[in-house]
Protein backbone atom coordinates (compact mmCIF):
# COMPACT_ATOMS: atom_id res chain seq x y z
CA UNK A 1 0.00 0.00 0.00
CA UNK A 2 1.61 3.74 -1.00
CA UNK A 3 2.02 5.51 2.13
CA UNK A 4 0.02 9.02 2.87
CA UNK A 5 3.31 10.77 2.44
CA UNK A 6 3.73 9.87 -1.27
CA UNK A 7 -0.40 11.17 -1.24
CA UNK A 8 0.37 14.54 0.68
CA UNK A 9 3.25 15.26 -1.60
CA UNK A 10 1.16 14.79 -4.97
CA UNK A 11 -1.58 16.87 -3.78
CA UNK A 12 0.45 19.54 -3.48
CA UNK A 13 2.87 18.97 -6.41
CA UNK A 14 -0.34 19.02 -8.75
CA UNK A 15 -2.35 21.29 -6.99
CA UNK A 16 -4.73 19.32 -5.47
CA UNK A 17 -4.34 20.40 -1.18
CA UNK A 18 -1.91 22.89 0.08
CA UNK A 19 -1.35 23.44 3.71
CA UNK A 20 -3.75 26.10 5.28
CA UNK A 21 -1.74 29.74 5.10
CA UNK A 22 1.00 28.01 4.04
CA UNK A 23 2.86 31.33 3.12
CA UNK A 24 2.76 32.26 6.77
CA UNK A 25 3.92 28.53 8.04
CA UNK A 26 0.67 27.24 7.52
CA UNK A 27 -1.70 26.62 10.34
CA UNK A 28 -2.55 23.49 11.81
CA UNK A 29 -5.47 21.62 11.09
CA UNK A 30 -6.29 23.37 7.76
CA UNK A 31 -6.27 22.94 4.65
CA UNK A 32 -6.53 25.04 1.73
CA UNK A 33 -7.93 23.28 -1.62
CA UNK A 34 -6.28 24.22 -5.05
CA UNK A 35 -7.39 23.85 -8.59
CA UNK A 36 -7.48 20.43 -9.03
CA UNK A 37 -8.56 19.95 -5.46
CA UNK A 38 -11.69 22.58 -6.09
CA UNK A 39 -12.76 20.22 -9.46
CA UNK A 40 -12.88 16.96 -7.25
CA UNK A 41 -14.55 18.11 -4.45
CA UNK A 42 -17.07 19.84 -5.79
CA UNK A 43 -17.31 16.52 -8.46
CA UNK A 44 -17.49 14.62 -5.37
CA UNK A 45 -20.32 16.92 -3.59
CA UNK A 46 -22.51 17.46 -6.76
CA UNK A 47 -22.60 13.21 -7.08
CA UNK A 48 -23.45 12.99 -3.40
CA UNK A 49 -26.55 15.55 -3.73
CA UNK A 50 -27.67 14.13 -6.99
CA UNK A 51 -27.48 10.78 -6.00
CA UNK A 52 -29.38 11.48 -2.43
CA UNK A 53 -31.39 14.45 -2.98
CA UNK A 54 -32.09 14.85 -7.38
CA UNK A 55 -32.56 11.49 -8.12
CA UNK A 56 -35.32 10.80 -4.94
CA UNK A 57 -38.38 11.74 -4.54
CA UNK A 58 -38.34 11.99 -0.66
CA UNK A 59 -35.45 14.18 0.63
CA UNK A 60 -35.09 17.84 0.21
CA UNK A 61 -32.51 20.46 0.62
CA UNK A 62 -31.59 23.10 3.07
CA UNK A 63 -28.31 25.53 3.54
CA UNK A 64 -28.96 26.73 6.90
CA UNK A 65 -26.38 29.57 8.34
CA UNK A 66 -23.27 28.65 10.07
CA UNK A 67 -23.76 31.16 13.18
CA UNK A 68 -27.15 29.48 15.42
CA UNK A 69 -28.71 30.75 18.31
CA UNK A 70 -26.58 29.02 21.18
CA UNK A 71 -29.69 27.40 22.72
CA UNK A 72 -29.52 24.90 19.70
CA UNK A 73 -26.35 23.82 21.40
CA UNK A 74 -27.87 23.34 24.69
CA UNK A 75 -30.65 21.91 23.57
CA UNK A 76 -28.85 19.34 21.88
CA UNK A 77 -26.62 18.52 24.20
CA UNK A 78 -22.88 19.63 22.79
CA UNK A 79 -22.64 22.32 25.52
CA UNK A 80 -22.49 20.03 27.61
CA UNK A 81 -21.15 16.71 26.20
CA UNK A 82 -19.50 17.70 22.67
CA UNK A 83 -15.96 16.38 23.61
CA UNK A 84 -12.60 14.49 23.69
CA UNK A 85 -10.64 13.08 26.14
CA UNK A 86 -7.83 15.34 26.21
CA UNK A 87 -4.16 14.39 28.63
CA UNK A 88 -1.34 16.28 29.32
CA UNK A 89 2.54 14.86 29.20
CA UNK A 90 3.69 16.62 32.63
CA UNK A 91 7.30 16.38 31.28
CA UNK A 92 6.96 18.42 28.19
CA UNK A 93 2.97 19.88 28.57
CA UNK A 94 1.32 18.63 25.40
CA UNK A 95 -1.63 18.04 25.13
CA UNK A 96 -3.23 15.13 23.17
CA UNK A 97 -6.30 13.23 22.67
CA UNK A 98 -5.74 9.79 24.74
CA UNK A 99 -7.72 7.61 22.67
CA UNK A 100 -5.56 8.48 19.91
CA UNK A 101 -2.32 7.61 21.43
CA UNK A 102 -2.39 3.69 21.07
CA UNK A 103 -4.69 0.96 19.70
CA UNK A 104 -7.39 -0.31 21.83
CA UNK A 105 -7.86 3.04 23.59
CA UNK A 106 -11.74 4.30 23.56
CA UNK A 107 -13.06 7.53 23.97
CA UNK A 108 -14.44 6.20 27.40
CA UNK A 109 -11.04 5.77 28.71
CA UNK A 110 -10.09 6.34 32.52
CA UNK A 111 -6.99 8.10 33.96
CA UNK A 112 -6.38 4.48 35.14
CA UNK A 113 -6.40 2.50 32.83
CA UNK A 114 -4.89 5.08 30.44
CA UNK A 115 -1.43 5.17 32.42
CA UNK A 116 -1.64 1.04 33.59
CA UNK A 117 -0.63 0.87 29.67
CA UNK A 118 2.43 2.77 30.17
CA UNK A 119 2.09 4.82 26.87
CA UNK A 120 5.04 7.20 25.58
CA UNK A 121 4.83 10.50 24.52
CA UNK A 122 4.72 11.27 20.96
CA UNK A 123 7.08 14.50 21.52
CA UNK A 124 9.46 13.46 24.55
CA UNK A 125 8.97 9.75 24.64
CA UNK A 126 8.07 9.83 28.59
CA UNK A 127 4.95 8.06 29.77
CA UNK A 128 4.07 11.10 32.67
CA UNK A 129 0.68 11.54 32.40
CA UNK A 130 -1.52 13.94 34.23
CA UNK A 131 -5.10 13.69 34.48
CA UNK A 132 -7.70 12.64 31.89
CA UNK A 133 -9.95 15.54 30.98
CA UNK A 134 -12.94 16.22 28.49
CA UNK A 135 -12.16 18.95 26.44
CA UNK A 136 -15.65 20.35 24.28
CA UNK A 137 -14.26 21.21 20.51
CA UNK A 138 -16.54 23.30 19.88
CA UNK A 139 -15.32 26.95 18.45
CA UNK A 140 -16.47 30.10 20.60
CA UNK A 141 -16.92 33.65 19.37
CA UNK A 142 -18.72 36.96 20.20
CA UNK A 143 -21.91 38.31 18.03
CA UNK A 144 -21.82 41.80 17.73
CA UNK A 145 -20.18 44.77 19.18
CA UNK A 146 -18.48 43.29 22.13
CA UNK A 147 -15.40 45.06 23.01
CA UNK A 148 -11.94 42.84 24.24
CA UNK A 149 -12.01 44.59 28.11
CA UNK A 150 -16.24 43.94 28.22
CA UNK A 151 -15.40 40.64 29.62
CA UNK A 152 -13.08 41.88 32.51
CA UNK A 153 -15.46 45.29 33.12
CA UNK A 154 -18.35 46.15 35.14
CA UNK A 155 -21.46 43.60 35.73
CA UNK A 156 -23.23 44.67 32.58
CA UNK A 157 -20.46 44.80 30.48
CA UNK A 158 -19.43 41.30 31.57
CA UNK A 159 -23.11 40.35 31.15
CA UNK A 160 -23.77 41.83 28.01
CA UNK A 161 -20.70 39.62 26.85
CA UNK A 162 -21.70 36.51 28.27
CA UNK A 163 -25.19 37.11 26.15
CA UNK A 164 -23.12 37.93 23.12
CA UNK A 165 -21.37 34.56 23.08
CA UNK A 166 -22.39 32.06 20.11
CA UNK A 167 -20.18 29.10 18.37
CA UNK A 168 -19.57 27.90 14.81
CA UNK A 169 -21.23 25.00 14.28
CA UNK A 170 -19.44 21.62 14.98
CA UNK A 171 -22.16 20.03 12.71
CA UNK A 172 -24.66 20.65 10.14
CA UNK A 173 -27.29 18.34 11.30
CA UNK A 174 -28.78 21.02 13.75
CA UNK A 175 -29.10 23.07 10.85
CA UNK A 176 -31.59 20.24 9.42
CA UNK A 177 -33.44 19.63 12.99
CA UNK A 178 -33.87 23.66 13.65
CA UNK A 179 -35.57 23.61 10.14
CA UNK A 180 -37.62 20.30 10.69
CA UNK A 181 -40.71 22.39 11.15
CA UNK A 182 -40.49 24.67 8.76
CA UNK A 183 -40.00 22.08 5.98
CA UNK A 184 -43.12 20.05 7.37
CA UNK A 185 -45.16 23.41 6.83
CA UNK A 186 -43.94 24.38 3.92
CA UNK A 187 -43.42 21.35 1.86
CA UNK A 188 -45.29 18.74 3.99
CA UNK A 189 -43.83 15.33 2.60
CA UNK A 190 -44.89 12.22 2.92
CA UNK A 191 -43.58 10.03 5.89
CA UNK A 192 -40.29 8.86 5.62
CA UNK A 193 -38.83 11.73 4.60
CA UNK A 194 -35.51 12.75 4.64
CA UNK A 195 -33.83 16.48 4.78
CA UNK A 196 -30.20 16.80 3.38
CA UNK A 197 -27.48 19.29 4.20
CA UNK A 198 -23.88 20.39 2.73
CA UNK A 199 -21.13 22.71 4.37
CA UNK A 200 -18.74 24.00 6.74
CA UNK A 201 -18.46 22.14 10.21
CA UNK A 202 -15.32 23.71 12.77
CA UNK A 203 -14.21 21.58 15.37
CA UNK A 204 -11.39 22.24 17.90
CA UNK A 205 -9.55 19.16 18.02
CA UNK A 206 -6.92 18.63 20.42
CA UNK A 207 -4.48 16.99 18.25
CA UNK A 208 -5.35 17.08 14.23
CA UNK A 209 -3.51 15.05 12.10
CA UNK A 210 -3.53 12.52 9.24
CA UNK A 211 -3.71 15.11 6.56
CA UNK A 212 -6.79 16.04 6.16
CA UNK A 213 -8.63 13.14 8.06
CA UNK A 214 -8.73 14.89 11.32
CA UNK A 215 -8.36 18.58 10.71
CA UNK A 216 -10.08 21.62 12.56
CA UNK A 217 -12.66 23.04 9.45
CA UNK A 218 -14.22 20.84 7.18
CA UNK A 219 -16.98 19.87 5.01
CA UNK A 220 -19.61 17.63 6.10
CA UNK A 221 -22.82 15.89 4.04
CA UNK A 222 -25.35 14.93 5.89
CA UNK A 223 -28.99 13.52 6.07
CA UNK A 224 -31.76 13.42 8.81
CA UNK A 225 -34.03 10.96 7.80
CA UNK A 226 -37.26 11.07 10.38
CA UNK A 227 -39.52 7.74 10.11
CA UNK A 228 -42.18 6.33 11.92
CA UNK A 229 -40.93 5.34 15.55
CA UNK A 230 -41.85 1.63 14.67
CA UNK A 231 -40.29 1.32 11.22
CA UNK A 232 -36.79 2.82 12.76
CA UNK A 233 -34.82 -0.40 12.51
CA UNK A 234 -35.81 -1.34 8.61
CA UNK A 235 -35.30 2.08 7.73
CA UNK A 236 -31.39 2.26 9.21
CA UNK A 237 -30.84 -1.13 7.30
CA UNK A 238 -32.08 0.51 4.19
CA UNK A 239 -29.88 3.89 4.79
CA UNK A 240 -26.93 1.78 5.43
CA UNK A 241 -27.64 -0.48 2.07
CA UNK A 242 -27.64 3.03 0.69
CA UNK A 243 -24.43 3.98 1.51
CA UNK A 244 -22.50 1.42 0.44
CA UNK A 245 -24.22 1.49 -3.00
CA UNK A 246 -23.04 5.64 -3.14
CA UNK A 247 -19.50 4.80 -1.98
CA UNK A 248 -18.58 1.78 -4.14
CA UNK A 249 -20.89 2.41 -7.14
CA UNK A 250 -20.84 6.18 -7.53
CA UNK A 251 -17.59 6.80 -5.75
CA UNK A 252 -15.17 4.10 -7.01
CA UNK A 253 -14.04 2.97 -3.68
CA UNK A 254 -12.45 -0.48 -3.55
CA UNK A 255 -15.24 -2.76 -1.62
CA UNK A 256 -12.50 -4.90 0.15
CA UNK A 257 -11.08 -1.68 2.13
CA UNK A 258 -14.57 -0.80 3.57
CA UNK A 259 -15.92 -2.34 6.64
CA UNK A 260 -18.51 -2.00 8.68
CA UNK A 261 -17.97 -1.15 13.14
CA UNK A 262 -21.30 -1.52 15.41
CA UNK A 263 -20.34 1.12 17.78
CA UNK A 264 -20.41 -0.24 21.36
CA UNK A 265 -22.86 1.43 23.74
CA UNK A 266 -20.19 3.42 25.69
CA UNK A 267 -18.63 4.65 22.25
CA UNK A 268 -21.28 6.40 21.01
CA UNK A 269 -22.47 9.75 21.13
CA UNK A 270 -24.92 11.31 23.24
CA UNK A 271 -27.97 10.97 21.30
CA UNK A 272 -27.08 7.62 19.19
CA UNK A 273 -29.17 4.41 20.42
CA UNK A 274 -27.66 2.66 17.72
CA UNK A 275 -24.00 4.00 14.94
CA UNK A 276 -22.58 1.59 12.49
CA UNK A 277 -19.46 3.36 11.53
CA UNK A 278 -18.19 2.30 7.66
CA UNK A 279 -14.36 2.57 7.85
CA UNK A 280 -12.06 2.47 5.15
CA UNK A 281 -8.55 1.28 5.40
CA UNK A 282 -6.31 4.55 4.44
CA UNK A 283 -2.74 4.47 4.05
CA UNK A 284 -2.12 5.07 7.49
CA UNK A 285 -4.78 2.36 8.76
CA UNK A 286 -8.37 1.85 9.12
CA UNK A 287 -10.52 4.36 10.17
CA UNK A 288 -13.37 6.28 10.23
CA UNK A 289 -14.96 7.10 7.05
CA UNK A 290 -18.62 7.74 7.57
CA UNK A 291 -21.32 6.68 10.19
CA UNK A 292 -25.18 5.97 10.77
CA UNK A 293 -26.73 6.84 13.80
CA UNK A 294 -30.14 6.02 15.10
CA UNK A 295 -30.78 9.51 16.93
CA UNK A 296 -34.50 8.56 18.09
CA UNK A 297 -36.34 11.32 18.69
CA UNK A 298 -33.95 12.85 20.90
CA UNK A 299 -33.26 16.22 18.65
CA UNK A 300 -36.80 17.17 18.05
CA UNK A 301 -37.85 16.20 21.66
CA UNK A 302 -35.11 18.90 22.61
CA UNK A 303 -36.18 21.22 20.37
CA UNK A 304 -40.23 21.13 21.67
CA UNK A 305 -38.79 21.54 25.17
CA UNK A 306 -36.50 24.33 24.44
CA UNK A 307 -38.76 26.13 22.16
CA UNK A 308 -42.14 25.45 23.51
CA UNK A 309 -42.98 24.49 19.45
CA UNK A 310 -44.93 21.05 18.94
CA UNK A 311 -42.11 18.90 16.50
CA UNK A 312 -45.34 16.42 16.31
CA UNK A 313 -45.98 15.09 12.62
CA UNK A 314 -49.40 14.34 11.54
CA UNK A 315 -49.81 11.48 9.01
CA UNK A 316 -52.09 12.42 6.18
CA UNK A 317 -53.53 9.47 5.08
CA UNK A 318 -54.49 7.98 9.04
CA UNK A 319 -54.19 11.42 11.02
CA UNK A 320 -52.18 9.86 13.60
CA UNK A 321 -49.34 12.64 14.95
CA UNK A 322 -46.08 11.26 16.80
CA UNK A 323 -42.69 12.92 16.69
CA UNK A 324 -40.60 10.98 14.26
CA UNK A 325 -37.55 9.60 14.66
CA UNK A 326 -33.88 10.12 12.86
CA UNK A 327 -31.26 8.05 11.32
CA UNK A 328 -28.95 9.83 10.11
CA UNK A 329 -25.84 9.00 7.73
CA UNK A 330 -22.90 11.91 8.23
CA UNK A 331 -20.42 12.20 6.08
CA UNK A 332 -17.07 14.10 5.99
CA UNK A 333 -16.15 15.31 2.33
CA UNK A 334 -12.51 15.13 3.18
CA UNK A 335 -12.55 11.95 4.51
CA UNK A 336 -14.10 11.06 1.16
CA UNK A 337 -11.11 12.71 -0.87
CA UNK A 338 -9.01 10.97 0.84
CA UNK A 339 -10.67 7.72 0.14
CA UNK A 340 -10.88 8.43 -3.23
CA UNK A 341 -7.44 9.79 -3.37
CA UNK A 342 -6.18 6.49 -1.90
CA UNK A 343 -8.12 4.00 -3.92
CA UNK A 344 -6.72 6.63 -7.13
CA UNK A 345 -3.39 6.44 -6.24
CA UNK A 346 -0.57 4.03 -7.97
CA UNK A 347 2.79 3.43 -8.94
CA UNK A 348 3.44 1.35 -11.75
CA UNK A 349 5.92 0.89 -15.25
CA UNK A 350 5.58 2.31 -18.63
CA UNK A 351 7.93 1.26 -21.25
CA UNK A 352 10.45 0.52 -18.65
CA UNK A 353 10.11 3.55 -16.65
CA UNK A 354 8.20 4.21 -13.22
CA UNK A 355 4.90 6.73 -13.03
CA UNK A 356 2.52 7.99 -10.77
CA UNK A 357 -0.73 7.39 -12.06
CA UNK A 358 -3.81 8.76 -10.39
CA UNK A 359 -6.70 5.97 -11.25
CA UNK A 360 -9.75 8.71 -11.02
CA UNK A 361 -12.98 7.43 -12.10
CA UNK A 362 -13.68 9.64 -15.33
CA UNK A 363 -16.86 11.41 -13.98
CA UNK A 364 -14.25 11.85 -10.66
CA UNK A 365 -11.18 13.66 -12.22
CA UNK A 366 -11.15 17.00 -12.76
CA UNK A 367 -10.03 17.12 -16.07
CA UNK A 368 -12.18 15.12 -18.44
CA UNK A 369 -8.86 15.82 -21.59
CA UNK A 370 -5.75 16.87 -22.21
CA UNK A 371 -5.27 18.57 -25.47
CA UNK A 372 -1.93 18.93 -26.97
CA UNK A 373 -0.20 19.85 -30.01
CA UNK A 374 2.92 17.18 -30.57
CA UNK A 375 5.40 20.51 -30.97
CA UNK A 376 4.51 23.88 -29.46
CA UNK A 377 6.72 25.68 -32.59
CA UNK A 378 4.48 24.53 -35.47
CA UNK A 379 2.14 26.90 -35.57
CA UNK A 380 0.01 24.50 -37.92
CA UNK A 381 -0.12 21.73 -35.40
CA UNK A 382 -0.99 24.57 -32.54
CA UNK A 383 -3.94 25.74 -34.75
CA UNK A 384 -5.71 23.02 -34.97
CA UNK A 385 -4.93 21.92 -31.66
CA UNK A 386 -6.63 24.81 -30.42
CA UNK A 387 -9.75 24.19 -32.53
CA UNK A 388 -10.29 20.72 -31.29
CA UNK A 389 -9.32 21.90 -27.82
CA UNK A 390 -12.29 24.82 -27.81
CA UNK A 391 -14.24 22.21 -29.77
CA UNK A 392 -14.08 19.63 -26.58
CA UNK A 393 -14.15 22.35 -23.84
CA UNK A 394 -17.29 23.66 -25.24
CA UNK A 395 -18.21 20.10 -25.13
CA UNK A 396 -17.48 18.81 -21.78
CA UNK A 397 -16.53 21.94 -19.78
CA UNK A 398 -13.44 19.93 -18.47
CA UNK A 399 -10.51 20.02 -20.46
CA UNK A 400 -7.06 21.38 -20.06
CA UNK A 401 -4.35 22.66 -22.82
CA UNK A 402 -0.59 21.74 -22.03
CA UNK A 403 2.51 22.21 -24.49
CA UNK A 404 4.79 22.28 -21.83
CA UNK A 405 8.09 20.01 -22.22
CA UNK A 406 7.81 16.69 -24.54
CA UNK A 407 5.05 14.54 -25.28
CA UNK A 408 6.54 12.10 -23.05
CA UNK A 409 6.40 14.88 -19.92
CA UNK A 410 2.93 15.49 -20.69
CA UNK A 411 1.51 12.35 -20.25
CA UNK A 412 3.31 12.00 -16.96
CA UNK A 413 2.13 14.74 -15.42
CA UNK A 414 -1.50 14.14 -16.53
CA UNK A 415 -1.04 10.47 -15.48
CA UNK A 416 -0.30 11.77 -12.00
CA UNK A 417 -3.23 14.60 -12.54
CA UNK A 418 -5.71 12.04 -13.22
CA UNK A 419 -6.14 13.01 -16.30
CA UNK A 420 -8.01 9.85 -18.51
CA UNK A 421 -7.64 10.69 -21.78
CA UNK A 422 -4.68 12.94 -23.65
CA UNK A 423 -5.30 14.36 -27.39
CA UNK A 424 -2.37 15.09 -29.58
CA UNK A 425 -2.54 17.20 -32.75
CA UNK A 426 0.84 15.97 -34.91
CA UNK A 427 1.52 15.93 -38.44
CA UNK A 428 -0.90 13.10 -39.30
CA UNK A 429 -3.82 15.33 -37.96
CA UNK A 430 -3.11 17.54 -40.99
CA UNK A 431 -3.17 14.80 -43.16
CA UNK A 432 -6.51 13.21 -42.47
CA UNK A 433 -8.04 14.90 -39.66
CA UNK A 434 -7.14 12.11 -37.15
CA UNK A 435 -6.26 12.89 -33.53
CA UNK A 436 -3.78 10.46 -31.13
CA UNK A 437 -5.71 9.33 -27.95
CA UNK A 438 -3.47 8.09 -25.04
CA UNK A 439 -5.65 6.02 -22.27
CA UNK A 440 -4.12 7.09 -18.92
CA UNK A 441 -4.98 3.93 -17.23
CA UNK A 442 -3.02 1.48 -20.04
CA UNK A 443 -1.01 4.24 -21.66
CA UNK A 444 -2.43 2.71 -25.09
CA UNK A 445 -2.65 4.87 -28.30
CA UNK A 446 -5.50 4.92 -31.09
CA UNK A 447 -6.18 7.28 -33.71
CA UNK A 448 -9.66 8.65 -34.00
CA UNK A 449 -11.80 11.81 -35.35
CA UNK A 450 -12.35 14.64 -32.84
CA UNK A 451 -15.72 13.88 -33.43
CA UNK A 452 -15.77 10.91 -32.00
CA UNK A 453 -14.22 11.96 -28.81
């Protein structure tokens, strides 16, 4: 298996992922996307919402805003419980999340048992632990005009900055539940239903790492699916079908690196009665790729109590109301990338020389055809290169132009682009009207009109 070094460095080589402010020394836990990166995730993105939202008849959109009213954070719990179990080396003082520093650690970890292993620090190798804390991720910040000394001033300064306090949202699922009503009212869908969400999540984490596996902004997909409280368990085995079919038929991803986790009781989150996480065997080992939670009712239950607004649905057909319950599959879009990334990725021989070759399903990789003419000084060959270049762009949207270096150059940098198809315009072309076609995946040749293409 490549390692996620040799992944890292072709992301940023081709312009795929760059380190987060990397001009400044970058900053940890982000990561800035580039132009190839852009293309695949928002390939990656638009498949996900066709495939779960355009293509059903019984899910529908929302883009709620990033900044909520902090009651939705109360009310569903991550005020409280929305966090890791952070330790601190005594001998050097970093900090790190404990169930990350060897296997067979869980989240539910005690001081305890945590030290009886006798783990080393990742920084000064010393096993000196302090005590086990919960640290909550979540991101604070101040809405509106609250001054840096209000905090530390009179009563109704402080006061007016306590009430000024709100956080950017560690998920976008309360973004779905806080619009649960209005969609009902508005739209008023049949039972099961589900309501879909894209965008930003920010999460503190203690340690981020892996590239962009665990890092402190990212993108999340997610569904709330709300059923009838007695159809709950057919419905999660129908979600989780679901899944697998996007990942392995619309994705690419290799069905022999994806495995299924029933999430133990003590593991899972707050509001989960039931979370089958799908992990994915990355370069650097198996982990977390996606999960399915059974969330009950718990969220809109919340919601009723903290609003004082009935969450009740009433079926149309029997007029029976309940509050439904949620399964929800959650999704992070980098995590994704770097499944897709990893399943892409390969080293192999052309005519007796190594290559990187990035193995991107077609409707995946960002560019759809390289267009070329065989020698950038023949102002003959460049002509018609750039008629059957505007002649495909206008096609497929897609395409890229290189005359850069030799042929030979070319097709090794859009081998490791993930580029599937490369056009060349020689001397032939003139001739009969004939175009060269290299296949990125065999590196095979055939001659064929640009009308065919």
């Amino acid at each position: 298996m490549n390692s996620l070094e040799d992944i890292v460095s072709l992301c940023k080589r081709r312009g795929y992922i760059f380190p987060g402010s990397d001009v400044y020394g970058g900053m940890a836990g982000t990561w800035d996307f580039g132009p190839l990166g852009v293309a695949l995730k928002k390939k990656i993105m638009d498949k996900w919402w066709k495939f779960f939202v355009e293509d059903r008849e019984d899910i529908y959109g929302v883009d709620a805003a990033i900044l909520m009213n902090p009651k939705t954070w109360e009310a569903s719990g991550h005020t409280a419980t929305f966090s890791d179990p952070l330790v601190e080396c005594k001998s050097c003082h970093g900090r790190f999340r404990a169930d990350k520093l060897a296997d067979g650690i869980t989240e539910s970890v005690t001081t305890d048992a945590f030290k009886a292993l006798n783990v080393k620090c990742p920084t000064c190798g010393k096993s000196d632990w302090g005590e086990i804390r919960q640290f909550n991720m979540m991101f604070s910040t101040h809405v509106g005009a609250v001054l840096p000394d209000d905090e530390a001033g009179d009563e109704g300064a402080r006061e007016r900055a306590k009430k000024s306090i709100a956080y950017l949202r560690p998920e976008t699922a309360q973004g779905i539940f806080t619009n649960y009503k209005n969609v009902v009212d508005t739209i008023y869908p049949d039972m099961p239903f589900g309501i879909a969400q894209q965008g930003k999540a920010f999460r503190n984490e203690i340690s981020p790492r892996d590239f962009i596996l665990r890092d402190r902004e990212c993108s999340q997909m997610e569904i709330e699916y709300f059923v009838h409280p007695g159809t709950w368990e057919e419905n999660f085995e129908k979600i989780l079908k679901l899944q697998h079919e996007f990942l392995e038929g619309e994705m690419g991803l290799d069905s022999s690196k994806i495995h299924e986790y029933e999430v133990p009781a003590e593991d899972r989150a707050h509001y989960s009665k039931r979370t089958v996480d799908i992990e994915f065997d990355y370069p650097n080992g198996k982990e977390e790729l996606m999960g399915v939670a059974y969330r009950t009712d718990f969220d809109l239950m919340n919601i009723a109590k903290a609003s004082g607004k009935n969450m009740e649905y009433r079926d149309k057909n029997t007029g029976e109301t309940y509050v439904p319950h949620v399964i929800e599959p959650s999704i992070g879009v980098e995590r994704l990338i770097l499944a897709v990334l990893s399943c892409a990725y390969a080293e192999d021989e052309v005519g007796g020389s190594k290559r990187v070759v990035l193995r991107l399903p077609e409707d995946l990789a960002p560019y759809r055809f390289c267009v070329s003419p065989l020698l950038k000084n023949k102002p003959e060959l460049v002509e018609k290169a750039h008629e059957v270049y505007a002649a495909l762009r206008a096609k497929y949207g897609n395409v890229t132009w290189d005359d850069s270096g030799n042929i030979g150059k070319r097709y090794r940098k859009q081998d490791e682009i993930g580029t599937p198809k490369c056009v060349v315009i020689d001397f032939d072309t003139l001739e009969d009207g004939t175009v060269t076609v290299r296949d990125r995946d065999t590196a095979e040749q055939v001659r064929v009109q640009p009308e065919e293409l």
